[in-house]
Protein backbone atom coordinates (compact mmCIF):
# COMPACT_ATOMS: atom_id res chain seq x y z
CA UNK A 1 14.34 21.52 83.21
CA UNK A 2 14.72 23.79 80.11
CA UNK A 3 12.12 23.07 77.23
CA UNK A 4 13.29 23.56 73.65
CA UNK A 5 11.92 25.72 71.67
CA UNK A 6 9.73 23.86 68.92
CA UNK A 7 11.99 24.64 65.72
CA UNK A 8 11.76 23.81 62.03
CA UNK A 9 13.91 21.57 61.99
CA UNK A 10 12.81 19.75 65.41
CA UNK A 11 9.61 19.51 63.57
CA UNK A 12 11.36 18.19 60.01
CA UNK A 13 12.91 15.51 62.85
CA UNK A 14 9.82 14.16 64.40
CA UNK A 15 7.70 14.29 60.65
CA UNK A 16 10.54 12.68 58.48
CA UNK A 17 8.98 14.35 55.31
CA UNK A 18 10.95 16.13 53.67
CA UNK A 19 10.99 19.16 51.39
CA UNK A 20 10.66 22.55 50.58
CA UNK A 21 6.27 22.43 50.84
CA UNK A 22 6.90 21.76 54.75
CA UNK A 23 8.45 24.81 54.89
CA UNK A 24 6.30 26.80 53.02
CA UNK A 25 3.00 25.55 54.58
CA UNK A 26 4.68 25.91 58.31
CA UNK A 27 5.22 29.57 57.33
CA UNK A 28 1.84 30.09 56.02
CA UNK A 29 -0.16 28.74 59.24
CA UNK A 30 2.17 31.05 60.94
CA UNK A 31 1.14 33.91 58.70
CA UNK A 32 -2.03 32.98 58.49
CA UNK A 33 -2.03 32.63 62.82
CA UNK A 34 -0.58 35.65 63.23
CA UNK A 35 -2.88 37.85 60.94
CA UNK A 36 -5.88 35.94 62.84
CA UNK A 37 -4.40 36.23 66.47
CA UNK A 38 -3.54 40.24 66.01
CA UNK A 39 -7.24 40.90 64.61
CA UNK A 40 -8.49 39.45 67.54
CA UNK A 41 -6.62 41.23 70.06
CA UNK A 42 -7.04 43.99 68.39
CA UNK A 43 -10.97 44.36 68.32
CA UNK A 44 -10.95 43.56 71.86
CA UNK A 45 -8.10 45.36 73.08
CA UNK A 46 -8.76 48.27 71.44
CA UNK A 47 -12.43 48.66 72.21
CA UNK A 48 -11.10 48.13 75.87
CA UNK A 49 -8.72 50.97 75.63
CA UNK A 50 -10.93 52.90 74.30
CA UNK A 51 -13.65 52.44 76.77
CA UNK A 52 -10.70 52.41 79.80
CA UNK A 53 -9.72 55.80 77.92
CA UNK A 54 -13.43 57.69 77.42
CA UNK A 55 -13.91 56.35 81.16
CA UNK A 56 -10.96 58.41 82.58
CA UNK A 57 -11.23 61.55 80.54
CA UNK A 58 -15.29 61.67 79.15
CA UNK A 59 -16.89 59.71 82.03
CA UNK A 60 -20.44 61.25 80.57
CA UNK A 61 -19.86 59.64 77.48
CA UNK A 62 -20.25 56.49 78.89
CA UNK A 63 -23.05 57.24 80.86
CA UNK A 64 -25.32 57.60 78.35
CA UNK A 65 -26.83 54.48 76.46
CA UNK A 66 -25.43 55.40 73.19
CA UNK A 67 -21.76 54.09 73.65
CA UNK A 68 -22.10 50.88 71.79
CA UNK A 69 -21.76 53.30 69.01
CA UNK A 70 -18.52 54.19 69.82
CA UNK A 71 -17.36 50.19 70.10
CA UNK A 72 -18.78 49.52 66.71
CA UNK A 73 -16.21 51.90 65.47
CA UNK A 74 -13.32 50.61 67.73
CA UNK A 75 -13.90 47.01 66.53
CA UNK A 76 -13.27 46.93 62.94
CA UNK A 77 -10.19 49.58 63.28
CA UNK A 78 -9.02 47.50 66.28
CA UNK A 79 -8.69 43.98 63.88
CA UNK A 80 -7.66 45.67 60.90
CA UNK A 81 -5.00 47.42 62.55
CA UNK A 82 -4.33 44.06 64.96
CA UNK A 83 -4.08 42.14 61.91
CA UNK A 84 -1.44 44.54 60.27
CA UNK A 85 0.50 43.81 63.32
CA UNK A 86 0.32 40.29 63.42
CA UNK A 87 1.35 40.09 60.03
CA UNK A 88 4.61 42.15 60.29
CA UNK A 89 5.10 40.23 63.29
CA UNK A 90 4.74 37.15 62.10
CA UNK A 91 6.98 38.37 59.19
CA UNK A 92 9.83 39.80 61.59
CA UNK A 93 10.01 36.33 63.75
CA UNK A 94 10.47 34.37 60.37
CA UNK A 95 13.56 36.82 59.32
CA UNK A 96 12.02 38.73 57.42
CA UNK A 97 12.99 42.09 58.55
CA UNK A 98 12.72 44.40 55.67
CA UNK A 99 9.43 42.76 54.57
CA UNK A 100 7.78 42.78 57.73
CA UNK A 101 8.57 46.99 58.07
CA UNK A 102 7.12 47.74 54.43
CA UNK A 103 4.22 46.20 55.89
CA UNK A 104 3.78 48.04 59.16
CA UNK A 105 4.46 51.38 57.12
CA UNK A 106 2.53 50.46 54.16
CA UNK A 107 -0.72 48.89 56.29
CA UNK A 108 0.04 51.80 58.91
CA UNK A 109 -0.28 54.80 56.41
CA UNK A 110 -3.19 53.32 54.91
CA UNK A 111 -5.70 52.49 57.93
CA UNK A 112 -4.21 56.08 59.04
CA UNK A 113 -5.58 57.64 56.50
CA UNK A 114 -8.65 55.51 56.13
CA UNK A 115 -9.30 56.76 60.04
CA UNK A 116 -8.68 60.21 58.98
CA UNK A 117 -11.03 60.42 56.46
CA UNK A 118 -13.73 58.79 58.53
CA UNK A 119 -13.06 61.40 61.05
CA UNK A 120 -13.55 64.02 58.93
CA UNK A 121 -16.48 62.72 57.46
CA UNK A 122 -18.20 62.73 60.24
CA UNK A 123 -17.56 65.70 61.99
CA UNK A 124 -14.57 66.70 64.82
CA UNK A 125 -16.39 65.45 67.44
CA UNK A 126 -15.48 61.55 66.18
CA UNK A 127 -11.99 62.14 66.84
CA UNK A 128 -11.80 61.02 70.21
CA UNK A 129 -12.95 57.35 69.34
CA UNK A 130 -11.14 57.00 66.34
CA UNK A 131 -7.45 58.49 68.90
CA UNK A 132 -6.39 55.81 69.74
CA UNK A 133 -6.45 53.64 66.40
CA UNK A 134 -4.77 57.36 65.10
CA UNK A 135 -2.09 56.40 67.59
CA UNK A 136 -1.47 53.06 67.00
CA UNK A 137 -1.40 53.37 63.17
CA UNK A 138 1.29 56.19 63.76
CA UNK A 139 3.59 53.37 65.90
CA UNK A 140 2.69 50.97 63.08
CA UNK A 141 4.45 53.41 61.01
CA UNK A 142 7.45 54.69 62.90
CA UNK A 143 8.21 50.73 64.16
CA UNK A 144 8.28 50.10 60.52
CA UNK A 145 10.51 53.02 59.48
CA UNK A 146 12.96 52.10 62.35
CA UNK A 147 12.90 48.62 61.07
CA UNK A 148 13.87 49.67 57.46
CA UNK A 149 16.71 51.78 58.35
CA UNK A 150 18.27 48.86 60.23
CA UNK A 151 21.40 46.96 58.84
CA UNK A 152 20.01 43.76 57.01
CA UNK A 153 23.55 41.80 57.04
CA UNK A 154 26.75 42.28 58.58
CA UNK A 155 28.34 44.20 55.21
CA UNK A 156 26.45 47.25 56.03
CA UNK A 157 27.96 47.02 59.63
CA UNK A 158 31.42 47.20 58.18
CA UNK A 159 30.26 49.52 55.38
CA UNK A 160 28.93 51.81 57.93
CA UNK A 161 31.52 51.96 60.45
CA UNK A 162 34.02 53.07 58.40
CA UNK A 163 35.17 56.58 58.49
């Protein structure tokens, strides 16, 4: 048996208030989830990338006792840049197309070059914990440039494919 999706207006249907605040507060728990949820994953998964990462190419690294070091970095960059996905995310699910790429290119830019300049402050030989949050702040940016040049209604189809 097929389960149906839990909807807004399933859940206008089984809480028969009505109204535009419903709406709005639905939207910001899911915003509000989201940005939560994606910093989250992202200290975690990040730091375990990393770790999975340093353990494949700089297996010494780990060896020695000092790697916490390198996980205190991963953490923060790993929420800040989970929780600028989760928000375009959230913001892409709710229709929200163009809104949710200004904030993966905005967000993405800006933890970018936050990581940059904490690489070069302290020294080239930080650059291989801060790679991967390099990385992912570069998708951040090119998923949010792809999602800006798309179409936003069916007029620019037409408009488009005309020769």
């Amino acid at each position: 048996m097929k389960r149906k999706a839990l909807s807004l207006e399933r859940i206008e249907w089984l809480f028969p208030l009505r109204g535009r605040w419903l709406r709005y507060l639905l939207q910001g728990l899911g915003i509000v989830g989201g940005v939560a949820l994606g910093s989250i994953a992202g200290g975690f998964g990040l730091s375990l990338l990393t770790y999975m990462f340093d353990w494949l190419f700089f297996r010494w690294t780990v060896a020695t006792g000092q790697y916490g070091w390198t996980l205190l970095a991963t953490v923060p960059a790993g929420a800040a840049l989970g929780s600028v996905t989760g928000l375009a995310s959230v913001l892409i699910l709710q229709g929200k197309g163009r809104t949710g790429g200004w904030v993966s290119v905005i967000g993405g830019c800006l933890l970018g070059a936050l990581l940059l300049d904490r690489t070069r402050a302290l020294g080239s030989q930080t650059l291989v914990p801060y790679f991967l949050p390099l990385i992912w702040a570069a998708l951040l940016v090119t998923t949010g440039l792809r999602r800006l040049k798309r179409p936003t209604s069916s007029t620019e189809f037409e408009a488009r494919d005309i020769p």
